[in-house]
PDB file of N, CA and C in Angstrom:
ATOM      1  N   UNK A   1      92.198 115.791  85.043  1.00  0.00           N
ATOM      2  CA  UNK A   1      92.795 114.924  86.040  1.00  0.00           C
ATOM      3  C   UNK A   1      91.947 113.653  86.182  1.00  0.00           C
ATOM      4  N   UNK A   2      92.852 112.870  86.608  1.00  0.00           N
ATOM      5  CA  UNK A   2      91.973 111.211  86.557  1.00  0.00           C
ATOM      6  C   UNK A   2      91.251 111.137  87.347  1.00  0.00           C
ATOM      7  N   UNK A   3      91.443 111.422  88.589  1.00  0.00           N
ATOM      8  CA  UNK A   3      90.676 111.874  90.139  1.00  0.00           C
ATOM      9  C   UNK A   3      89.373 112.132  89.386  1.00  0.00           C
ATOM     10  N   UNK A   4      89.196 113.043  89.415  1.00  0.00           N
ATOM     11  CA  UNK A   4      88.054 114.310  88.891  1.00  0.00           C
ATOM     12  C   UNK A   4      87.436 113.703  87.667  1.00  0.00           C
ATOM     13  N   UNK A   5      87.679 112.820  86.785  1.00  0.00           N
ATOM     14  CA  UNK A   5      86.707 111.700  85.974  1.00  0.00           C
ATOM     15  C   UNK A   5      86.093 111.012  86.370  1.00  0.00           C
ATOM     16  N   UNK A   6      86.644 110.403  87.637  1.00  0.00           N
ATOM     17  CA  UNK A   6      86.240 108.953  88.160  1.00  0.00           C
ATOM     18  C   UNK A   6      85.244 109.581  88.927  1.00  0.00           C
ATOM     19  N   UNK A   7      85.634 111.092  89.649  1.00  0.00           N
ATOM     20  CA  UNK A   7      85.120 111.661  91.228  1.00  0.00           C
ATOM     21  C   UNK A   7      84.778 110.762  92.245  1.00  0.00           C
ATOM     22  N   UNK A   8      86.421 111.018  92.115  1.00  0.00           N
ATOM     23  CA  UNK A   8      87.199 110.645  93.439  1.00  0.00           C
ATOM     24  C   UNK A   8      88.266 111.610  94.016  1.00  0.00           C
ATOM     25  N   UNK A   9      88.260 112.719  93.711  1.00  0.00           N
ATOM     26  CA  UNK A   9      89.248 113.564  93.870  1.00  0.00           C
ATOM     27  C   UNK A   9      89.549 113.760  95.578  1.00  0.00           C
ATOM     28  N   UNK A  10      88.283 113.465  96.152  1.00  0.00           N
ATOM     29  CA  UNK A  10      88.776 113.544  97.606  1.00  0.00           C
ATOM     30  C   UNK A  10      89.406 112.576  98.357  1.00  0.00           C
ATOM     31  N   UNK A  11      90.186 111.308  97.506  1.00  0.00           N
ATOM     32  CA  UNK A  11      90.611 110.202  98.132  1.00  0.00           C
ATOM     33  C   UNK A  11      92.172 110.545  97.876  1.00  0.00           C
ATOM     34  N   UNK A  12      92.627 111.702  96.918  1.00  0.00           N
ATOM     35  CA  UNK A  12      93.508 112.337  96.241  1.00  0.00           C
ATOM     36  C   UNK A  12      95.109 111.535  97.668  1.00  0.00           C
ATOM     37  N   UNK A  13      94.346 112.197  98.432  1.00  0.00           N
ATOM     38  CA  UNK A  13      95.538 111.988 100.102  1.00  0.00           C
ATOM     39  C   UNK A  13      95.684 111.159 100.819  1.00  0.00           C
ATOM     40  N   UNK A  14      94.396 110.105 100.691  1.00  0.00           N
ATOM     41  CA  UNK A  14      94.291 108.374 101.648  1.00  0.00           C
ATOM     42  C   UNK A  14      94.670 107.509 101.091  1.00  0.00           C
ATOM     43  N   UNK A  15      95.495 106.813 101.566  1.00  0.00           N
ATOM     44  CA  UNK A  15      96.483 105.527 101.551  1.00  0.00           C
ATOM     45  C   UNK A  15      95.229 104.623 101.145  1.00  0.00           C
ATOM     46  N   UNK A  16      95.823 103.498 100.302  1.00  0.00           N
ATOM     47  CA  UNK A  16      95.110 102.286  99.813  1.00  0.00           C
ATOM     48  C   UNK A  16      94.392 101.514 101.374  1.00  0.00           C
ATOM     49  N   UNK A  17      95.187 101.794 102.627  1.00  0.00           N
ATOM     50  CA  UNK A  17      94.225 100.994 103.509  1.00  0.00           C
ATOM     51  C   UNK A  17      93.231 101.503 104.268  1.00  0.00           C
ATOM     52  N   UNK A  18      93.162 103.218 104.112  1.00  0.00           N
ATOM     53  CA  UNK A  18      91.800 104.054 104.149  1.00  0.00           C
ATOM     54  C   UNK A  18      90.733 104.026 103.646  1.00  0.00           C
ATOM     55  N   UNK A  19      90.362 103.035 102.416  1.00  0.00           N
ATOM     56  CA  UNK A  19      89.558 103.070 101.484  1.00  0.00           C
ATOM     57  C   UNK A  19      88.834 101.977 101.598  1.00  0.00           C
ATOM     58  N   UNK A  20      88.013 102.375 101.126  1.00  0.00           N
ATOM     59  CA  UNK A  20      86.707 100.920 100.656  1.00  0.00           C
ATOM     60  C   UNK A  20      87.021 100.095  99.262  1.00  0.00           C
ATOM     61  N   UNK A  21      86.541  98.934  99.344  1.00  0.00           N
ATOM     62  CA  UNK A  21      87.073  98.641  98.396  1.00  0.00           C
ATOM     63  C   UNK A  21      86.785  98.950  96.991  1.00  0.00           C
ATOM     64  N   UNK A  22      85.762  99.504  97.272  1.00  0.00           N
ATOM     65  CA  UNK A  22      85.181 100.250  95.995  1.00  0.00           C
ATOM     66  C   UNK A  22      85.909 100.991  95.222  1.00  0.00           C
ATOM     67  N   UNK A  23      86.154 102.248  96.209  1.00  0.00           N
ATOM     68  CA  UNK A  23      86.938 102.996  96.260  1.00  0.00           C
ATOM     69  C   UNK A  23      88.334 102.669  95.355  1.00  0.00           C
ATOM     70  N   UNK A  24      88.877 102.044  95.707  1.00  0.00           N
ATOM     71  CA  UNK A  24      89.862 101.396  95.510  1.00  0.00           C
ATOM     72  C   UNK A  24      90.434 100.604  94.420  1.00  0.00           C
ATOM     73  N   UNK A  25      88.764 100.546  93.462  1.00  0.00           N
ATOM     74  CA  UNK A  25      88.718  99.850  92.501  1.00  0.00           C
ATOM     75  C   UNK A  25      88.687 100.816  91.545  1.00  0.00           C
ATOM     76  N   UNK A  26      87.957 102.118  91.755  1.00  0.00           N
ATOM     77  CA  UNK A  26      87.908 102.877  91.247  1.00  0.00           C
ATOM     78  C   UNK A  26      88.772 103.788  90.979  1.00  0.00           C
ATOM     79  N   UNK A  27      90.215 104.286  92.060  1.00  0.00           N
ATOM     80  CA  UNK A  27      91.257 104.746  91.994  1.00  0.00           C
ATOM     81  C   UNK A  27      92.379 103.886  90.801  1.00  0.00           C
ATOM     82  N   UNK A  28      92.123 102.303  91.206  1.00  0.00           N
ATOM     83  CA  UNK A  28      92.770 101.853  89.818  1.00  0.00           C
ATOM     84  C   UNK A  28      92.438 101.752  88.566  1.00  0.00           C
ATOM     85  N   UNK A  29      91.099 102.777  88.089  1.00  0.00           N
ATOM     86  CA  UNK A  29      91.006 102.430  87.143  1.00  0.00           C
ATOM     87  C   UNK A  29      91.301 104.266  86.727  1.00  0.00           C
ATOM     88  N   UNK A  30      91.097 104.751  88.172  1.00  0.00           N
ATOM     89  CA  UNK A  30      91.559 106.385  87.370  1.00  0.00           C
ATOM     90  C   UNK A  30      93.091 106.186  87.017  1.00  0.00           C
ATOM     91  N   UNK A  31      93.977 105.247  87.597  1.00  0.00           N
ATOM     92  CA  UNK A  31      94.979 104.963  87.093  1.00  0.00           C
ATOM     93  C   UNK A  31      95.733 104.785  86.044  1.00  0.00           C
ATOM     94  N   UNK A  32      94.576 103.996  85.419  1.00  0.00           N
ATOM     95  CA  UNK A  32      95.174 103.351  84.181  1.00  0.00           C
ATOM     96  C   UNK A  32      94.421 104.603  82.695  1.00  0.00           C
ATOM     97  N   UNK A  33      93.813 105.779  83.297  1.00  0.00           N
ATOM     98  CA  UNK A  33      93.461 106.687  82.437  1.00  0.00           C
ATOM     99  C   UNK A  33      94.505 107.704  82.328  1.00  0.00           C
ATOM    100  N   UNK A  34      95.352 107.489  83.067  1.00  0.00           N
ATOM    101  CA  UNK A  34      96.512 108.713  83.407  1.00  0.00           C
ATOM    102  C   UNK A  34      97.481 108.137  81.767  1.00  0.00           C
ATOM    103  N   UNK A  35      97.418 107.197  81.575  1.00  0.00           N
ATOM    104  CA  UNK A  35      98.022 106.768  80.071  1.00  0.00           C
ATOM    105  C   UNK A  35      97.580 106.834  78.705  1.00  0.00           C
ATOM    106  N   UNK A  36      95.885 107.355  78.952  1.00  0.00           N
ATOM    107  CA  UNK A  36      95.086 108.082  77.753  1.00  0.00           C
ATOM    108  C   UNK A  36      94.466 106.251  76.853  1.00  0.00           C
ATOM    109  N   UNK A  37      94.609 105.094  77.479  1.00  0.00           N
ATOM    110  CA  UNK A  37      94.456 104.001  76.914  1.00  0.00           C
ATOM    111  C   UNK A  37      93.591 104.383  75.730  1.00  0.00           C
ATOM    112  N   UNK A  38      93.572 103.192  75.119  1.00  0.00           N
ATOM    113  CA  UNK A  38      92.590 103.119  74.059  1.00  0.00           C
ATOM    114  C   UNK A  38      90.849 101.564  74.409  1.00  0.00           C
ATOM    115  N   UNK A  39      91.911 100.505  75.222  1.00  0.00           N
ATOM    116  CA  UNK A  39      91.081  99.549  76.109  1.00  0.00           C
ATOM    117  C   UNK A  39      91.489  99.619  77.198  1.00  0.00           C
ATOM    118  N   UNK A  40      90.335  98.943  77.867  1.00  0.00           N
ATOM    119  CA  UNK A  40      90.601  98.580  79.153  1.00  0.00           C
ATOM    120  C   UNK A  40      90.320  97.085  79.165  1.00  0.00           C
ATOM    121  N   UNK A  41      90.940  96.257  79.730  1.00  0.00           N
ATOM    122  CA  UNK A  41      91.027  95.026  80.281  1.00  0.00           C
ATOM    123  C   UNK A  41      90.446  94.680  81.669  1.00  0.00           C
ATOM    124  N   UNK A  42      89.517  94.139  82.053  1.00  0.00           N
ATOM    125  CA  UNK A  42      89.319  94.491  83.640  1.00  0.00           C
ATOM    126  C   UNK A  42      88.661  93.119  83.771  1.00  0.00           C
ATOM    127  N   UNK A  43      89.625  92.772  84.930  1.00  0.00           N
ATOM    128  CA  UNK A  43      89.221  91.119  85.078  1.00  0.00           C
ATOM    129  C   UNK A  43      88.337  91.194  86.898  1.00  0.00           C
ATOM    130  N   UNK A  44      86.750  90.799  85.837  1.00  0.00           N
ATOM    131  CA  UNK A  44      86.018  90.884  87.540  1.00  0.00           C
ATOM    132  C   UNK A  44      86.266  91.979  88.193  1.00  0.00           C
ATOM    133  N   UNK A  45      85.863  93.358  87.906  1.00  0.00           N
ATOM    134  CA  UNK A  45      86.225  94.314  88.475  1.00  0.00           C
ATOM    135  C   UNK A  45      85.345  94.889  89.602  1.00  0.00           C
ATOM    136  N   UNK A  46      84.218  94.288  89.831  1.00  0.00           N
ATOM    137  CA  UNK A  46      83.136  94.216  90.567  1.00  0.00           C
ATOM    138  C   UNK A  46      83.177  93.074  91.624  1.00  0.00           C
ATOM    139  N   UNK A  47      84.161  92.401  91.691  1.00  0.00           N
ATOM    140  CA  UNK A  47      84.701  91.373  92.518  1.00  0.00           C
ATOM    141  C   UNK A  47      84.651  92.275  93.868  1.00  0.00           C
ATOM    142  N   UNK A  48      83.980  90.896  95.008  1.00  0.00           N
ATOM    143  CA  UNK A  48      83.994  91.443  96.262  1.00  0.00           C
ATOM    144  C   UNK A  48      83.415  92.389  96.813  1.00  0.00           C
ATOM    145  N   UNK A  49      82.642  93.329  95.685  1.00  0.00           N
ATOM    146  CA  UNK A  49      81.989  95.051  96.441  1.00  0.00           C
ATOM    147  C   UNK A  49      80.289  94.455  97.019  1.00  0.00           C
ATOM    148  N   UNK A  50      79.572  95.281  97.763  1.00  0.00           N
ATOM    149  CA  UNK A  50      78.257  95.529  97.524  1.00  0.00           C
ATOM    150  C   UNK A  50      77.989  95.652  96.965  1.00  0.00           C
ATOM    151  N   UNK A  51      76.334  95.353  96.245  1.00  0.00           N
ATOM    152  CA  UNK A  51      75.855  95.591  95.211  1.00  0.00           C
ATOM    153  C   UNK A  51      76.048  96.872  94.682  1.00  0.00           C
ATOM    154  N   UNK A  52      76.004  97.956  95.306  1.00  0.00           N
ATOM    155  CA  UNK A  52      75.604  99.405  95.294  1.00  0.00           C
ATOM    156  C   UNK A  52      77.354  99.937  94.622  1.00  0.00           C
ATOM    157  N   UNK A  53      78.562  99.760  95.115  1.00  0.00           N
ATOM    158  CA  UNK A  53      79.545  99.756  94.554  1.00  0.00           C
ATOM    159  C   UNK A  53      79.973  98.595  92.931  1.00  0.00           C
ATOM    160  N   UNK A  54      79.106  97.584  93.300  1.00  0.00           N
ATOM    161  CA  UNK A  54      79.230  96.961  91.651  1.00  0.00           C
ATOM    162  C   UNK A  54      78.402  98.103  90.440  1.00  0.00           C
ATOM    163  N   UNK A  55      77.801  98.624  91.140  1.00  0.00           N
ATOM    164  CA  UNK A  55      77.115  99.067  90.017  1.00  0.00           C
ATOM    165  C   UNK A  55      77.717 100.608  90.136  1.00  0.00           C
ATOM    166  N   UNK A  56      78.042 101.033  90.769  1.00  0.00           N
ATOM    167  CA  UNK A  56      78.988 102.510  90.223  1.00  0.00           C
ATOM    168  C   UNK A  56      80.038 102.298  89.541  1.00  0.00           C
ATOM    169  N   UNK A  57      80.741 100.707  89.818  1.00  0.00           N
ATOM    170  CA  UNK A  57      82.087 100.851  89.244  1.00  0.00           C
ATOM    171  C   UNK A  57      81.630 100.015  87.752  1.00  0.00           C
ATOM    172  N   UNK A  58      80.259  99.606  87.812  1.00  0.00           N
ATOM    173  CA  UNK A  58      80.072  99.193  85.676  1.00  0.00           C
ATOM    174  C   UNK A  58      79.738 100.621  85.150  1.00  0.00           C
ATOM    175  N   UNK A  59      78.744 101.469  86.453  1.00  0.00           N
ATOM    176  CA  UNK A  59      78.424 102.615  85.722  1.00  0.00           C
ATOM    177  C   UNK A  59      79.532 103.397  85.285  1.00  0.00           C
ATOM    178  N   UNK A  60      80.664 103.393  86.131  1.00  0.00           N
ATOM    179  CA  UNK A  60      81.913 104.436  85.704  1.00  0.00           C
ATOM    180  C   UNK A  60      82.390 103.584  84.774  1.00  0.00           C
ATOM    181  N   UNK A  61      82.763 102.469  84.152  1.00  0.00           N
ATOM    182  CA  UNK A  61      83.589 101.574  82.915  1.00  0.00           C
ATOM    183  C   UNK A  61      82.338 102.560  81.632  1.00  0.00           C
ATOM    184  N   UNK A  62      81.468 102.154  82.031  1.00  0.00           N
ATOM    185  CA  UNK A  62      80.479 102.413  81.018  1.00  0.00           C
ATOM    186  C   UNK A  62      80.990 104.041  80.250  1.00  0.00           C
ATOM    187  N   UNK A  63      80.765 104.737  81.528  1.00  0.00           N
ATOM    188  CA  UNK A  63      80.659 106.650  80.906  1.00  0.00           C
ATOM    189  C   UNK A  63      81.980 106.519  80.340  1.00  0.00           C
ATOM    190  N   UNK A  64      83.138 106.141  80.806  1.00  0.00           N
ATOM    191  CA  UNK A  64      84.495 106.026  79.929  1.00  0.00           C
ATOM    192  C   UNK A  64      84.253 105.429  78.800  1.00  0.00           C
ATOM    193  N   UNK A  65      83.523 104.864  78.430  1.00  0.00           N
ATOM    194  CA  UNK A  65      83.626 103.906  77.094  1.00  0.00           C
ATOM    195  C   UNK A  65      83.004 104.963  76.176  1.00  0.00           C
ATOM    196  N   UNK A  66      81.773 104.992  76.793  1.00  0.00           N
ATOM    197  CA  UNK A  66      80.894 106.528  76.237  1.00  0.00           C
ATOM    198  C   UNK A  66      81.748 107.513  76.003  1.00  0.00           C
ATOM    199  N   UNK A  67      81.862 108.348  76.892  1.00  0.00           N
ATOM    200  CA  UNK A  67      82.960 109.723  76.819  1.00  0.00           C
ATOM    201  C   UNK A  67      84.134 110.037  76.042  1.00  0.00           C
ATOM    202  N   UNK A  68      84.816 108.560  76.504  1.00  0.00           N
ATOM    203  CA  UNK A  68      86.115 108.620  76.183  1.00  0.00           C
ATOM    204  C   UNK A  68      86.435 108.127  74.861  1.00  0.00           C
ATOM    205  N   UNK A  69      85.879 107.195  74.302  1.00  0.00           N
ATOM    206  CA  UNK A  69      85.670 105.962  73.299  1.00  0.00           C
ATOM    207  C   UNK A  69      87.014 104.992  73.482  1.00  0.00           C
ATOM    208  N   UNK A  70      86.672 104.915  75.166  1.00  0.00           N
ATOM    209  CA  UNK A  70      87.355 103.813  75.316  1.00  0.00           C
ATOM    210  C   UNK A  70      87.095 102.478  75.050  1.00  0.00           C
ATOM    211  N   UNK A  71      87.726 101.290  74.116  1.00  0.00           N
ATOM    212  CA  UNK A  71      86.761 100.338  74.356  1.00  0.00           C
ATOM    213  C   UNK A  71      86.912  99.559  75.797  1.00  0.00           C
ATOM    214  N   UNK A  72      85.821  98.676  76.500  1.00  0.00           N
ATOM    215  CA  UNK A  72      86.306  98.347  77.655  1.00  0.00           C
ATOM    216  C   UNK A  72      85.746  96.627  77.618  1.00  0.00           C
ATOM    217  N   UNK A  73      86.869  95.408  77.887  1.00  0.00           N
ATOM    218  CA  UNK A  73      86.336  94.035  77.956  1.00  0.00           C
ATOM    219  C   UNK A  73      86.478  94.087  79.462  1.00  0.00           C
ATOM    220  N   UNK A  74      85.434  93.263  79.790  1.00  0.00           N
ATOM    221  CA  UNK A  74      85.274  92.607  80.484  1.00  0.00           C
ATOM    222  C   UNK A  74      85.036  91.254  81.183  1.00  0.00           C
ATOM    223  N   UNK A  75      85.817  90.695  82.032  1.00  0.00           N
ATOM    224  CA  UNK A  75      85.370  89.266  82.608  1.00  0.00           C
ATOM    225  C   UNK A  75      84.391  89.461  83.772  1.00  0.00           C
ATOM    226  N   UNK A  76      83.239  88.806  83.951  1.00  0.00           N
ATOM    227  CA  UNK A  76      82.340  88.752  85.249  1.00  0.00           C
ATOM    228  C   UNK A  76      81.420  87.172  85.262  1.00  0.00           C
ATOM    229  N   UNK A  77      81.412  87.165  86.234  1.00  0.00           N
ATOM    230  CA  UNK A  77      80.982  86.090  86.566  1.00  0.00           C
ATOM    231  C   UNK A  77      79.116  86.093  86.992  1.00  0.00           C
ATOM    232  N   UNK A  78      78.803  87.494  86.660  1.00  0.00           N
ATOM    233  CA  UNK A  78      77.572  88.139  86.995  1.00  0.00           C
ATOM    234  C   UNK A  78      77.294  88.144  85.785  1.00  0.00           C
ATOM    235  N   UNK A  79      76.296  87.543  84.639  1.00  0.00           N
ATOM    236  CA  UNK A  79      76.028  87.886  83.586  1.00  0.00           C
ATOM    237  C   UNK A  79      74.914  88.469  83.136  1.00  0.00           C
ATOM    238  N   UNK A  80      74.067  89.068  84.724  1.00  0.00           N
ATOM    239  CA  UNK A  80      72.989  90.600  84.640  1.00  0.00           C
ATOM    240  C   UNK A  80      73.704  91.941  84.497  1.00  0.00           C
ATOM    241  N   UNK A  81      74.796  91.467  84.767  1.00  0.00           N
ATOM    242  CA  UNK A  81      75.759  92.769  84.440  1.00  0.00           C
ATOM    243  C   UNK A  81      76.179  93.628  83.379  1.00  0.00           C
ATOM    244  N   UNK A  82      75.668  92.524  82.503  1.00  0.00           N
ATOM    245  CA  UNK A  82      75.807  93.240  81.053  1.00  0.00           C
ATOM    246  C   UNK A  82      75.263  93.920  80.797  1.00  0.00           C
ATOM    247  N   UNK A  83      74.232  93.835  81.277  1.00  0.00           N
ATOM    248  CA  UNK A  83      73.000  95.042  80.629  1.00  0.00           C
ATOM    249  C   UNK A  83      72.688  96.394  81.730  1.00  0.00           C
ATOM    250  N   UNK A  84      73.955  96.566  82.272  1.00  0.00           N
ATOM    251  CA  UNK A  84      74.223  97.782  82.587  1.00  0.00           C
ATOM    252  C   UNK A  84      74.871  98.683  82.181  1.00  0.00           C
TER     253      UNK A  84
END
């Protein structure tokens, strides 16, 4: 389940305006795994979070790329970001 990759499975029942935006960023990307992709496209996906949520949601792009052999591009406007 996509939930349970991302672990997020406990957001499974809260509406998009229950959430953080983190959160939220992260539910759309368990989203787009429910289709088995091969890339991901993700424009600024770290847009708007705390630091502490930018870096779970490169760390989660990352383990998918790893795990999955997804490839994943990215646009950011943060270019320390890469080397996460």
């Amino acid at each position: 389940m996509a939930l349970e990759t991302i672990g997020i499975l406990h957001l499974a029942k809260k509406s998009c305006n229950e959430v953080s935006g983190g959160e939220l960023q992260l539910a759309l990307i368990a989203r787009t795994l429910v289709s088995n992709p091969e890339v991901l496209i993700l424009d600024e996906p770290e847009s708007h979070l705390d630091i502490q949520k930018q870096i779970v949601i490169l760390q989660t792009i990352k383990h998918l790329s790893q795990a999955r052999g997804i490839s994943c591009i990215i646009n950011t406007h943060y270019p320390n970001h890469a080397s996460i």
